[in-house]
PDB file of N, CA and C in Angstrom:
ATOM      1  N   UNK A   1      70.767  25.016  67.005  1.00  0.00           N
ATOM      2  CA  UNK A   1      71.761  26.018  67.254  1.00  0.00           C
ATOM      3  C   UNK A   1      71.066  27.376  67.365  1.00  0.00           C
ATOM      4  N   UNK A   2      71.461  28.199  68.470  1.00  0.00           N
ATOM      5  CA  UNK A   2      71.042  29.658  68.463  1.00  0.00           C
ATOM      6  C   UNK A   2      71.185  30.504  67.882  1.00  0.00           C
ATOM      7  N   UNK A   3      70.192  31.305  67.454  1.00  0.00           N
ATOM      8  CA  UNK A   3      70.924  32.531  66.099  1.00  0.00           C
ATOM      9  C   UNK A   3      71.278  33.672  66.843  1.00  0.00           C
ATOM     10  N   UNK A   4      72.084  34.909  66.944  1.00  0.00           N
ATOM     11  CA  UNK A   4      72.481  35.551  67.527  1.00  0.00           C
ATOM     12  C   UNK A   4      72.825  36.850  65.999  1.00  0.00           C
ATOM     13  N   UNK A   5      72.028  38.286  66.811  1.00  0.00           N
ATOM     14  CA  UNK A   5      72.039  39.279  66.029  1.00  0.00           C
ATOM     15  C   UNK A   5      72.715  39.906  66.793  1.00  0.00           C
ATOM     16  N   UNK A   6      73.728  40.510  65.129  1.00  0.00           N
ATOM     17  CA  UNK A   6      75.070  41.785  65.603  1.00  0.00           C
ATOM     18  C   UNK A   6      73.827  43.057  65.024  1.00  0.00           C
ATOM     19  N   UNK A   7      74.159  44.157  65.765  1.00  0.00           N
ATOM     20  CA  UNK A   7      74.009  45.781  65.464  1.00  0.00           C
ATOM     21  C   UNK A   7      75.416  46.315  64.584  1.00  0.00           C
ATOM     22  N   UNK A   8      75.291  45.964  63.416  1.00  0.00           N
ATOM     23  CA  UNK A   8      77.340  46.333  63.375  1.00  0.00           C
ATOM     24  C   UNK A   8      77.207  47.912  62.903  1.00  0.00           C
ATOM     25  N   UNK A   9      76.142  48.811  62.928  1.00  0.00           N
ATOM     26  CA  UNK A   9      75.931  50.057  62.755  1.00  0.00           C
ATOM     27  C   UNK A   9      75.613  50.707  61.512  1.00  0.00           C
ATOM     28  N   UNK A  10      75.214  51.919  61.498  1.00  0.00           N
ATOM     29  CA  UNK A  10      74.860  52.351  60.176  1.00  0.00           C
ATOM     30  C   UNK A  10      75.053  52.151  58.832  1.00  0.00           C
ATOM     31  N   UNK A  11      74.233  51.487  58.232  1.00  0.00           N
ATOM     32  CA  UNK A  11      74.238  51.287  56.355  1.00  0.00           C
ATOM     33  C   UNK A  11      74.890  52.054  55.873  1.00  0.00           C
ATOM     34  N   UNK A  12      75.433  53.474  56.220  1.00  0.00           N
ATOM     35  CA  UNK A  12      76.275  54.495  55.463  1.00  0.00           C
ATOM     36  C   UNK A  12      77.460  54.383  55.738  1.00  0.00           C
ATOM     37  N   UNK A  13      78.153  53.327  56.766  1.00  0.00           N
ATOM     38  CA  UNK A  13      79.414  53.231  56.330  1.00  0.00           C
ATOM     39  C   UNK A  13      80.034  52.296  55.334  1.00  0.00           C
ATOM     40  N   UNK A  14      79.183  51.612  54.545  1.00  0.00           N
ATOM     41  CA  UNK A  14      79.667  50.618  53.442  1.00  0.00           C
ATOM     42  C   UNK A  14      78.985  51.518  52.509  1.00  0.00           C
ATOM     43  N   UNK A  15      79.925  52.079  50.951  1.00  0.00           N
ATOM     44  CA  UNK A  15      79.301  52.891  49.991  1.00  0.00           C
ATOM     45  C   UNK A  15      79.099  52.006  49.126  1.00  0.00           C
ATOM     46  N   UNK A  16      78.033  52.295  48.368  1.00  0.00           N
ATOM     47  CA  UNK A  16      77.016  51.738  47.183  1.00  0.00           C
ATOM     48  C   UNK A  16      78.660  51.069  46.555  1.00  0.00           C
ATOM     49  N   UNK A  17      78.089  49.646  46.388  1.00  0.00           N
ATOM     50  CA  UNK A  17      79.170  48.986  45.221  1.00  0.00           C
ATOM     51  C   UNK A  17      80.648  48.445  46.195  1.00  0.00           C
ATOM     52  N   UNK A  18      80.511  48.659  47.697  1.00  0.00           N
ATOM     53  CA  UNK A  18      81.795  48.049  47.972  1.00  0.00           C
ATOM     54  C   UNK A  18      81.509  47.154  49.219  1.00  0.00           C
ATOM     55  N   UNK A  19      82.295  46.882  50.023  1.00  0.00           N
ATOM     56  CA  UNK A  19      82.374  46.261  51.164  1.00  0.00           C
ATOM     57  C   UNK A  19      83.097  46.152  52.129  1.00  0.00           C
ATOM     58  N   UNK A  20      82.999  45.876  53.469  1.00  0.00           N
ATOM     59  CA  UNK A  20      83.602  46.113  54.316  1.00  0.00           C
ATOM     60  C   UNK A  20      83.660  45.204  55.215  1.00  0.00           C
ATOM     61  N   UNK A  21      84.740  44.909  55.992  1.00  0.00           N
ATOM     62  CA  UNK A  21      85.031  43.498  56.856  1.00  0.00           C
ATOM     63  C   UNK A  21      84.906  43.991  58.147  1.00  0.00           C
ATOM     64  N   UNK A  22      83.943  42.812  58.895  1.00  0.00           N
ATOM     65  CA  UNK A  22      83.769  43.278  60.659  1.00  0.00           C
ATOM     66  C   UNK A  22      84.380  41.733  60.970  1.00  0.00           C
ATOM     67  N   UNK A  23      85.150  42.670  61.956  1.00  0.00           N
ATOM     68  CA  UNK A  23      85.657  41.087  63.401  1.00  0.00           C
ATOM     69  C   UNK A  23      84.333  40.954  63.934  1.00  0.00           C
ATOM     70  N   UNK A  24      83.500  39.773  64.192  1.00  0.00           N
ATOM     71  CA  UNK A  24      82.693  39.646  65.225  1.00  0.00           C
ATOM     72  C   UNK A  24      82.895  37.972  65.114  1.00  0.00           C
ATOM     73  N   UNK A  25      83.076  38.111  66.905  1.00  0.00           N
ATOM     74  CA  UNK A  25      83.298  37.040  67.436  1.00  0.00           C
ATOM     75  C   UNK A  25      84.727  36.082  67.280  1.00  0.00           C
ATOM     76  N   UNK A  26      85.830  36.878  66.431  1.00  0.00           N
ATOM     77  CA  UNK A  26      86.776  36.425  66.153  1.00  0.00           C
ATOM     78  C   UNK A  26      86.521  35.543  65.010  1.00  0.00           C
ATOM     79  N   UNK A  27      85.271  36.281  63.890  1.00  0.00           N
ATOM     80  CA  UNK A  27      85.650  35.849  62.601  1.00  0.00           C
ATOM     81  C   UNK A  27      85.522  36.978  62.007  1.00  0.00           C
ATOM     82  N   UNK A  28      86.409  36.317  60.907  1.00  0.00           N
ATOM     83  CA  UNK A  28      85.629  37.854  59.785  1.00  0.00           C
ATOM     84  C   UNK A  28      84.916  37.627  59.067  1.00  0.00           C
ATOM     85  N   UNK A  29      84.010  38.951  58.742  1.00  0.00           N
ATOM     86  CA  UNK A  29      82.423  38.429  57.981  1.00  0.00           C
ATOM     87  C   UNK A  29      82.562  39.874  57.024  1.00  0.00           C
ATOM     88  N   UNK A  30      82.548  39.612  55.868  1.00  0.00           N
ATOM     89  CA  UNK A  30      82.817  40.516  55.114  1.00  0.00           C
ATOM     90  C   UNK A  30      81.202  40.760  54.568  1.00  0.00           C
ATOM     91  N   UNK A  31      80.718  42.069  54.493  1.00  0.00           N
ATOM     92  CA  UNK A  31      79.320  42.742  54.438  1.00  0.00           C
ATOM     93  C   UNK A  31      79.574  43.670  53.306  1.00  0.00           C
ATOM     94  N   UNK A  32      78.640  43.543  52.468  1.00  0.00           N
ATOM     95  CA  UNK A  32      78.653  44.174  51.363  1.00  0.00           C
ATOM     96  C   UNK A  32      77.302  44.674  50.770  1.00  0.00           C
ATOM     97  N   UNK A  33      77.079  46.109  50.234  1.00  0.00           N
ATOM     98  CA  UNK A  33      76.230  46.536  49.879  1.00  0.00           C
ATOM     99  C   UNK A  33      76.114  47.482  48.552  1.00  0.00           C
ATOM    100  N   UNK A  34      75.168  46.525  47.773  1.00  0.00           N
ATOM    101  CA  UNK A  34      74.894  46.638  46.358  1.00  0.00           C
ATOM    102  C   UNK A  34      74.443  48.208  45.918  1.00  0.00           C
ATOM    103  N   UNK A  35      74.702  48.289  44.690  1.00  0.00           N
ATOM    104  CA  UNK A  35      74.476  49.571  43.856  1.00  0.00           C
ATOM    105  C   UNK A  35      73.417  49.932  44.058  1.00  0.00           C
ATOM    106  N   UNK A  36      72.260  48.388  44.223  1.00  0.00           N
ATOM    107  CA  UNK A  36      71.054  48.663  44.755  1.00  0.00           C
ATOM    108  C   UNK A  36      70.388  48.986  46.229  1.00  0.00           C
ATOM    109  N   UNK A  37      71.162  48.873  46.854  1.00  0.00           N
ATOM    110  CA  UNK A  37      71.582  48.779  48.282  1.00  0.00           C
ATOM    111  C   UNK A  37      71.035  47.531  48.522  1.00  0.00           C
ATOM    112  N   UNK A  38      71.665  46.687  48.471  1.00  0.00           N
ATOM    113  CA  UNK A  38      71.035  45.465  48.618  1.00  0.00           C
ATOM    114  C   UNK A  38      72.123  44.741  49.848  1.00  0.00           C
ATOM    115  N   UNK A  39      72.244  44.361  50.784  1.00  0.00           N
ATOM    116  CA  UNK A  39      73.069  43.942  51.663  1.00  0.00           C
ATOM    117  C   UNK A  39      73.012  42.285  51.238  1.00  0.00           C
ATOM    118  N   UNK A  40      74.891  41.969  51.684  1.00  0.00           N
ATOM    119  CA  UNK A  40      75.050  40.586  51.772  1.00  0.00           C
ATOM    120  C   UNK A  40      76.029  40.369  52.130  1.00  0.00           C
ATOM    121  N   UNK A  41      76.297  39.120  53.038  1.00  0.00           N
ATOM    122  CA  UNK A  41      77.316  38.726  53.541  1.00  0.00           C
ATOM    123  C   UNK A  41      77.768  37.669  53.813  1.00  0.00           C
ATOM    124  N   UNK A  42      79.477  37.848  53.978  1.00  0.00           N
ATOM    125  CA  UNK A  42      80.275  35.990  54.081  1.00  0.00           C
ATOM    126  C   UNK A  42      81.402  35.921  54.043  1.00  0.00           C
ATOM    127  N   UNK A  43      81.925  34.819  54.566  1.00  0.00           N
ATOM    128  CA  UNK A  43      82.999  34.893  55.015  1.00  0.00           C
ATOM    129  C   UNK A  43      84.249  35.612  54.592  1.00  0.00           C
ATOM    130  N   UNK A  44      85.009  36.783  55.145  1.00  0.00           N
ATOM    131  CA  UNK A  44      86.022  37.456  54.430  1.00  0.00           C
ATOM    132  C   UNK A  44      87.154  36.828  53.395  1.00  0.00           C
ATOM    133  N   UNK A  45      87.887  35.292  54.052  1.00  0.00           N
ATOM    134  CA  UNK A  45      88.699  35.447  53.475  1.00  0.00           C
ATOM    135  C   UNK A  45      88.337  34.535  52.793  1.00  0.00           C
ATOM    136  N   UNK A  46      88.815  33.936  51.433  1.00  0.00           N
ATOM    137  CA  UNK A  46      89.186  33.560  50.059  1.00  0.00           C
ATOM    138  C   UNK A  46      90.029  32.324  50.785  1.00  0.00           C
ATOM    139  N   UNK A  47      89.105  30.952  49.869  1.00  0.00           N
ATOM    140  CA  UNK A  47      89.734  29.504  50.448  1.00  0.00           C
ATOM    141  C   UNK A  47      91.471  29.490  49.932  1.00  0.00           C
ATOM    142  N   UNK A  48      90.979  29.856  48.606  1.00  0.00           N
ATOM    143  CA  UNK A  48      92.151  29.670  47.692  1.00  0.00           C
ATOM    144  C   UNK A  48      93.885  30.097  48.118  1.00  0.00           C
ATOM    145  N   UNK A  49      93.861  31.343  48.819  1.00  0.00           N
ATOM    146  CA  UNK A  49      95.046  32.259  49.108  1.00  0.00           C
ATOM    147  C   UNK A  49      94.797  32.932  50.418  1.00  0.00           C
ATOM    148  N   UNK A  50      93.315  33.016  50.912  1.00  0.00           N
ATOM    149  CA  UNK A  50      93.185  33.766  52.303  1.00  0.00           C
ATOM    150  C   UNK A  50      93.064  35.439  52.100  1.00  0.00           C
ATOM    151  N   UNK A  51      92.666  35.452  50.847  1.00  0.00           N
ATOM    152  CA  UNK A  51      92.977  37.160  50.480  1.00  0.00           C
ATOM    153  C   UNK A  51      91.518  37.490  51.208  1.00  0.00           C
ATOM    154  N   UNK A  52      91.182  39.002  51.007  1.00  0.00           N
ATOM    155  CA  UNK A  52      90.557  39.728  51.923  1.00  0.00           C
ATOM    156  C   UNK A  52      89.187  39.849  50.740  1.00  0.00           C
ATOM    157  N   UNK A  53      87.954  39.272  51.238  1.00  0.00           N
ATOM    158  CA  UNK A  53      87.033  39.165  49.843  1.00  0.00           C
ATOM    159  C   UNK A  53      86.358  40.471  49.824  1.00  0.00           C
ATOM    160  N   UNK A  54      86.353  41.133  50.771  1.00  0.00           N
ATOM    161  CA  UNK A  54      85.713  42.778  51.373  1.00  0.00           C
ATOM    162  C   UNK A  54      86.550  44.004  50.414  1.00  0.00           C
ATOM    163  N   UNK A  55      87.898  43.100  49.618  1.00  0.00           N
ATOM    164  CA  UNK A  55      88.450  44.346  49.576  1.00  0.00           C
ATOM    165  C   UNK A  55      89.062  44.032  47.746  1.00  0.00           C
ATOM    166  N   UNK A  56      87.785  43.132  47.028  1.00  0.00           N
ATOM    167  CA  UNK A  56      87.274  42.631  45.999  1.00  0.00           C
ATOM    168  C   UNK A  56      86.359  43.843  45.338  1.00  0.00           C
ATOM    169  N   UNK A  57      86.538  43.292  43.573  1.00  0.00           N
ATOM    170  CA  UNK A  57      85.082  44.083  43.032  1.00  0.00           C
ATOM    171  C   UNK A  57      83.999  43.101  42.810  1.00  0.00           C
ATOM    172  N   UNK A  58      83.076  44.297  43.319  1.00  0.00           N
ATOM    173  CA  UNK A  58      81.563  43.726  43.562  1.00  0.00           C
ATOM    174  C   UNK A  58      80.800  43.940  42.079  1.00  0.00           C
ATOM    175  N   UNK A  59      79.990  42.998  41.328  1.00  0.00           N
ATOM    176  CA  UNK A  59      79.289  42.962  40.118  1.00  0.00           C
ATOM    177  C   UNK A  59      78.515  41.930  40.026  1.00  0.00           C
ATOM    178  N   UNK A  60      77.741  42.155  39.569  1.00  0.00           N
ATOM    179  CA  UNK A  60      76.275  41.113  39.576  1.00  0.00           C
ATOM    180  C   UNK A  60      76.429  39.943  39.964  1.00  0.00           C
ATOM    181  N   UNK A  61      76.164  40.307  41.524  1.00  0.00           N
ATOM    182  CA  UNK A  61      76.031  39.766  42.153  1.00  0.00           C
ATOM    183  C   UNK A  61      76.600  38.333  42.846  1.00  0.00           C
ATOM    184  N   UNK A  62      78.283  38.996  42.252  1.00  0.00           N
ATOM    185  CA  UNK A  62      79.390  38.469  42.890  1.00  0.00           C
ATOM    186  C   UNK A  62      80.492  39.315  43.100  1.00  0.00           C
ATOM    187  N   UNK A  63      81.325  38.465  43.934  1.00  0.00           N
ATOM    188  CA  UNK A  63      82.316  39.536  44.470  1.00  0.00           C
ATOM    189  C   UNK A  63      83.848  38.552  44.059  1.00  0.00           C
ATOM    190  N   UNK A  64      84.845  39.672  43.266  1.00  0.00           N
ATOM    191  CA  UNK A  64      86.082  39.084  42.905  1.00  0.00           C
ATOM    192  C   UNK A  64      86.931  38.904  43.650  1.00  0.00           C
ATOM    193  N   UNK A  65      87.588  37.916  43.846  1.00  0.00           N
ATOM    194  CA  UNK A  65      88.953  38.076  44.640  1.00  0.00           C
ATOM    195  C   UNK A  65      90.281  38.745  44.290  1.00  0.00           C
ATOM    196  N   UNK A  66      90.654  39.489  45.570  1.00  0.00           N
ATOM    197  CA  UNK A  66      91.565  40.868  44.783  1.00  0.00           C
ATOM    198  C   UNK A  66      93.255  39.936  44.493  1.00  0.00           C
ATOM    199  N   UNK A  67      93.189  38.869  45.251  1.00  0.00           N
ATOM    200  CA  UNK A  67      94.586  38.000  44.920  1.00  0.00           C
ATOM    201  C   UNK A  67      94.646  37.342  43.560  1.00  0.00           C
ATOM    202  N   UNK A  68      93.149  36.721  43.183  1.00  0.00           N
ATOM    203  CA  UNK A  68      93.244  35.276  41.941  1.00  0.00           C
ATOM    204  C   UNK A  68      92.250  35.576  41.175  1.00  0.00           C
ATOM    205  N   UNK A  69      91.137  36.348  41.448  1.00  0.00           N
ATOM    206  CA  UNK A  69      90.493  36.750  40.249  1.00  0.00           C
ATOM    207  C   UNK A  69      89.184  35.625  39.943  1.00  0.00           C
ATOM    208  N   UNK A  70      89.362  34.911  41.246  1.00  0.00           N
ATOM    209  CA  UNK A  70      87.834  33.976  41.407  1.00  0.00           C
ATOM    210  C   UNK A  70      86.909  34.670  41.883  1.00  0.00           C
ATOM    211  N   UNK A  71      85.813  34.269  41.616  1.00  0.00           N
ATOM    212  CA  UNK A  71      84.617  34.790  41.518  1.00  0.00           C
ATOM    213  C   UNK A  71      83.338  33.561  42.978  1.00  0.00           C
ATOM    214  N   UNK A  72      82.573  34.805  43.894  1.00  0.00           N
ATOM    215  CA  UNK A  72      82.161  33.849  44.825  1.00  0.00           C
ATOM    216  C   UNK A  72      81.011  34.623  44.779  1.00  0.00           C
ATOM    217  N   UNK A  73      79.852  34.158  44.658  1.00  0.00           N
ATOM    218  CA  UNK A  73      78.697  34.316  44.921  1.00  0.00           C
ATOM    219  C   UNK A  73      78.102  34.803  45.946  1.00  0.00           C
ATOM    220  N   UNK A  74      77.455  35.797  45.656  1.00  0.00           N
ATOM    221  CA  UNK A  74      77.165  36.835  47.113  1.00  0.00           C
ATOM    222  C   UNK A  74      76.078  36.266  48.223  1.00  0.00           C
ATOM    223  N   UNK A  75      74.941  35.295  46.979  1.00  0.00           N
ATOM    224  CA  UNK A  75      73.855  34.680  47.811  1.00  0.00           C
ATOM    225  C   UNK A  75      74.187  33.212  48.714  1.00  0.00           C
ATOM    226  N   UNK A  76      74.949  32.781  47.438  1.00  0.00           N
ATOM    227  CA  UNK A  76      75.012  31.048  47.884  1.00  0.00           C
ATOM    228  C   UNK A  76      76.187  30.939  48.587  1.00  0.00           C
ATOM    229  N   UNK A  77      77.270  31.988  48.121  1.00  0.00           N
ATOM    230  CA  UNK A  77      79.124  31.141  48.762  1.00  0.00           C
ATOM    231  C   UNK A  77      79.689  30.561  47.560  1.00  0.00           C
ATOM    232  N   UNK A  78      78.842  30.201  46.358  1.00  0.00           N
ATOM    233  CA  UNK A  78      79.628  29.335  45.423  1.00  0.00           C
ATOM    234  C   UNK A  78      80.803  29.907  44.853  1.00  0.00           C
ATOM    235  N   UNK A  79      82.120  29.353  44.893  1.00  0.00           N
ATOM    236  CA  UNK A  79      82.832  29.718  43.972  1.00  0.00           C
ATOM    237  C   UNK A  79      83.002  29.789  42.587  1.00  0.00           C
ATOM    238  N   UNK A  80      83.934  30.357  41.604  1.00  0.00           N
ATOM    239  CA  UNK A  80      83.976  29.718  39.812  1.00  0.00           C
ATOM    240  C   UNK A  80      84.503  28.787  39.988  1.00  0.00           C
ATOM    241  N   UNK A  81      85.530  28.166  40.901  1.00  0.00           N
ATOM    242  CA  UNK A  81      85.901  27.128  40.874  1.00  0.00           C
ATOM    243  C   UNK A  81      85.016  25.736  41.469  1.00  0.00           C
ATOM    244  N   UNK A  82      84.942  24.827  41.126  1.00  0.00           N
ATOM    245  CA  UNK A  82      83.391  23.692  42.022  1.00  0.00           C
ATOM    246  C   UNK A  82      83.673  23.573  43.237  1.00  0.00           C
ATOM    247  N   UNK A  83      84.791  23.087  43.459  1.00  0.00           N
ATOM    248  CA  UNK A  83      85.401  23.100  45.194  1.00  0.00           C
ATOM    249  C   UNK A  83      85.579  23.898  46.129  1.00  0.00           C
ATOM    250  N   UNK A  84      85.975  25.015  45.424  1.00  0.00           N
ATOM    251  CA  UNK A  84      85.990  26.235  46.587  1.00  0.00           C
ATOM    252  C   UNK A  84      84.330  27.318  46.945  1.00  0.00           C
ATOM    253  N   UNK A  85      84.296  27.554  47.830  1.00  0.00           N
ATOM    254  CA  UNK A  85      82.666  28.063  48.505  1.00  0.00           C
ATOM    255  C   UNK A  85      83.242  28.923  49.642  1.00  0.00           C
ATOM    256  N   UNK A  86      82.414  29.455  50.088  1.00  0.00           N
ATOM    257  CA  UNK A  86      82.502  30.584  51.383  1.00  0.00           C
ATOM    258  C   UNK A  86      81.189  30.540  51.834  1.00  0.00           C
ATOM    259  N   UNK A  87      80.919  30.424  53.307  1.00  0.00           N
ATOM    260  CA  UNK A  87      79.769  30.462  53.925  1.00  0.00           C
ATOM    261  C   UNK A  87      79.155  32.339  53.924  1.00  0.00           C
ATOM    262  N   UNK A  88      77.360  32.238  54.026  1.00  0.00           N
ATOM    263  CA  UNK A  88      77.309  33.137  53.371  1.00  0.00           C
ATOM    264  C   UNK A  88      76.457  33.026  55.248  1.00  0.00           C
ATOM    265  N   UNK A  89      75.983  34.305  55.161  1.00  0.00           N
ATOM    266  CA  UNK A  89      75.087  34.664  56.880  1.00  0.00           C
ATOM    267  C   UNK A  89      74.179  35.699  56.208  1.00  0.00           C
ATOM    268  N   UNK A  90      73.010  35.791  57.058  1.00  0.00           N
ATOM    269  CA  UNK A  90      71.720  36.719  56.851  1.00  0.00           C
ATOM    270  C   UNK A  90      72.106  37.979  57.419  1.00  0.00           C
ATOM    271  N   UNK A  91      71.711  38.703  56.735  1.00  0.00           N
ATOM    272  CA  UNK A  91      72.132  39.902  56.892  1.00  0.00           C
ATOM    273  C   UNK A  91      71.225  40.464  56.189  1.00  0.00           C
ATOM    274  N   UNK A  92      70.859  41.849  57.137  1.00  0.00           N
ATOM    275  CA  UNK A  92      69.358  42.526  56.558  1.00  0.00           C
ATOM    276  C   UNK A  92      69.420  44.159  56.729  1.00  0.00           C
ATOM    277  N   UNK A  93      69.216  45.335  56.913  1.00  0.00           N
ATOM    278  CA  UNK A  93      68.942  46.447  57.010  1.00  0.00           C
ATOM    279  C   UNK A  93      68.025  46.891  57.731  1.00  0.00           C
ATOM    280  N   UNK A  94      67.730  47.383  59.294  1.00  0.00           N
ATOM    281  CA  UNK A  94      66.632  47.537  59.998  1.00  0.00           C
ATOM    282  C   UNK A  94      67.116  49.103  60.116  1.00  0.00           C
ATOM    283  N   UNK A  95      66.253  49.990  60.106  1.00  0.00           N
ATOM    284  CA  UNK A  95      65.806  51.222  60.453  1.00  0.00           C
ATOM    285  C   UNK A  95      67.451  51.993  60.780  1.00  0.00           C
ATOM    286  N   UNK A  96      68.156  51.353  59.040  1.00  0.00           N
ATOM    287  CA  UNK A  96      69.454  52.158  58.864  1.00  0.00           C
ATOM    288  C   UNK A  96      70.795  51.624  59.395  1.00  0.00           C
ATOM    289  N   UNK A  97      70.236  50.621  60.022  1.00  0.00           N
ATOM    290  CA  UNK A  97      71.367  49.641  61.144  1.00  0.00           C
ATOM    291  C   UNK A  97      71.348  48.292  59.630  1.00  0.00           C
ATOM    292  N   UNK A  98      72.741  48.008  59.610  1.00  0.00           N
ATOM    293  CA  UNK A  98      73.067  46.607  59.377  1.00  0.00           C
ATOM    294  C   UNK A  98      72.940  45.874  60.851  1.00  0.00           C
ATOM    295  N   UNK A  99      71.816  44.705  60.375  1.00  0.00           N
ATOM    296  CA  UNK A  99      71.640  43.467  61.391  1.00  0.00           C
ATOM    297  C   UNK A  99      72.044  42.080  60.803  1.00  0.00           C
ATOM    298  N   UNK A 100      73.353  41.703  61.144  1.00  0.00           N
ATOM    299  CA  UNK A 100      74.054  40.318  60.836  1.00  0.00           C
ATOM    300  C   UNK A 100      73.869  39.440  61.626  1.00  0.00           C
ATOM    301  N   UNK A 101      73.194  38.464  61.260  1.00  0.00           N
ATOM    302  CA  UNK A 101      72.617  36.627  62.152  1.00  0.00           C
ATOM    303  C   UNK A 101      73.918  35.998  62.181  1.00  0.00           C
ATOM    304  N   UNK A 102      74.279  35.154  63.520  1.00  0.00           N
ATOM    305  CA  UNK A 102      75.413  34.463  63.522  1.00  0.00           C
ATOM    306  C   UNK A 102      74.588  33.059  63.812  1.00  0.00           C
TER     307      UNK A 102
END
């Protein structure tokens, strides 16, 4: 399968500690960047209810769901629950640009 890089634009529009959801390609990919500025990303919505995971609190190195209060892993996708997961995508920081791999 082909990997395909988004430009989704400057690192300064996601502030330290939150996240933000891009349409690309007619999904949503919710991108998030750490206290440390650490970028990561995956799928926006939440298996459980479909809630918006971009618009969750972010803490070591997971992100809450703002509907149920599950917890999904920023690196892997894992949920607190065993069954539920979210696909996670590479996502990196080049010269101030977020660059997201599809």
């Amino acid at each position: 399968m082909e990997t395909t890089c988004f430009d989704l634009g400057s690192v300064e529009q996601i502030p330290l500690g939150q996240g933000h959801c891009f349409l690309i390609g007619g999904q949503e990919v919710a991108v998030f960047r750490g206290r440390n500025g650490r970028l990561s990303a995956i799928e926006d919505r939440c298996p459980h209810r479909a809630g918006s995971l971009a618009d969750g609190i972010m803490g070591e190195g997971k992100i809450v769901c703002p509907l149920h209060g599950h917890k999904f892993d920023l690196t892997t996708g894992q949920g607190s629950e065993g069954h539920e997961c979210v696909k996670t995508f590479p996502v990196e920081e080049k010269d101030g640009k977020i660059v997201l791999s599809l």
